[in-house]
Protein backbone atom coordinates (compact mmCIF):
# COMPACT_ATOMS: atom_id res chain seq x y z
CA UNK A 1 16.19 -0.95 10.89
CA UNK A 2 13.58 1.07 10.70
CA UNK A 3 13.26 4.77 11.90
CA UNK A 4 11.20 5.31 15.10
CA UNK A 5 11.77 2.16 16.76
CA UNK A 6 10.26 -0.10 14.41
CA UNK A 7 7.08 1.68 13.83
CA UNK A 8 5.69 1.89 10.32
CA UNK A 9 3.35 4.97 10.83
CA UNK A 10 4.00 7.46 8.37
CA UNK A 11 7.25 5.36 7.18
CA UNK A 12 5.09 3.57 4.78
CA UNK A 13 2.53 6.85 4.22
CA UNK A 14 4.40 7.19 1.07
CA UNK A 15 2.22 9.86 -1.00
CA UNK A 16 1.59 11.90 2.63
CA UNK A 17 -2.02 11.81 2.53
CA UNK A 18 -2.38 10.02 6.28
CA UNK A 19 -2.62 7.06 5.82
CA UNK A 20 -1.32 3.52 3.86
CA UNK A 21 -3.37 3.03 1.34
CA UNK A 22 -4.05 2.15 -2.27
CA UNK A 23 -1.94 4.86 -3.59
CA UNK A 24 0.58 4.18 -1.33
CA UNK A 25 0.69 0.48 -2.70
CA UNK A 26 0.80 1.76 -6.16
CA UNK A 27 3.56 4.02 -5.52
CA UNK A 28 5.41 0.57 -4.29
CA UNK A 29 4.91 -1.52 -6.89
CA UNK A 30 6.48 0.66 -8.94
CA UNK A 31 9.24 1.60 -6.65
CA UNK A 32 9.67 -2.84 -6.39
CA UNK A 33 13.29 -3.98 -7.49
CA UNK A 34 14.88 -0.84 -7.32
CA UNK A 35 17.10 0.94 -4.82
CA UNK A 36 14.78 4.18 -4.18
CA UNK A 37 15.42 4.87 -0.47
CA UNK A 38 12.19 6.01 0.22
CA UNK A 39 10.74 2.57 -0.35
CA UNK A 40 13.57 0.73 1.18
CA UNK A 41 11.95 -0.24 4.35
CA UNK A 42 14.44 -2.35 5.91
CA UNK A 43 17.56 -0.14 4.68
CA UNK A 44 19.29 -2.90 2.81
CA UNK A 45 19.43 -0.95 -0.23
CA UNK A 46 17.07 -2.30 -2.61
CA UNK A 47 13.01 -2.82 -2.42
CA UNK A 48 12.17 -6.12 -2.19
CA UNK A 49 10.50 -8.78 -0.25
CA UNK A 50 11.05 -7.80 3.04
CA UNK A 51 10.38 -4.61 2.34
CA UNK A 52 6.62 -5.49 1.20
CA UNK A 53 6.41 -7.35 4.40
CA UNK A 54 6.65 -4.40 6.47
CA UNK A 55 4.45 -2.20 4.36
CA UNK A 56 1.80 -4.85 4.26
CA UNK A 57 1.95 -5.03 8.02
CA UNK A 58 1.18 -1.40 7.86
CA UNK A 59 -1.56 -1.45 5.17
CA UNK A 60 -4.47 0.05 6.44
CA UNK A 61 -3.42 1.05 10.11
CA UNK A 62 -2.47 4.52 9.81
């Protein structure tokens, strides 16, 4: 479940510069496969698939 209802803006905002960006992604990647909270999207306790599903959904909106 995600905070705020569902909506990814600023959930995904990862490096708090506004938006979901680049340096966002790259802050992902690495974070992919592990069980950082921060990057755990869908709060099943790890970062994986789904979890890049809702951050690409956000890519670029916010």
């Amino acid at each position: 479940m995600l905070p705020n209802g569902g909506a990814t803006t600023g959930v995904t905002d990862f490096n708090g510069d506004g938006r979901t960006d680049l340096a966002d992604f790259l802050l992902f990647v690495n974070a992919f496969g592990g069980t950082d909270a921060r990057f755990d999207l869908d709060g099943d306790g790890t970062v994986g698939l789904s979890d890049f599903l809702i951050f690409a959904n956000a890519f670029g909106k916010n």
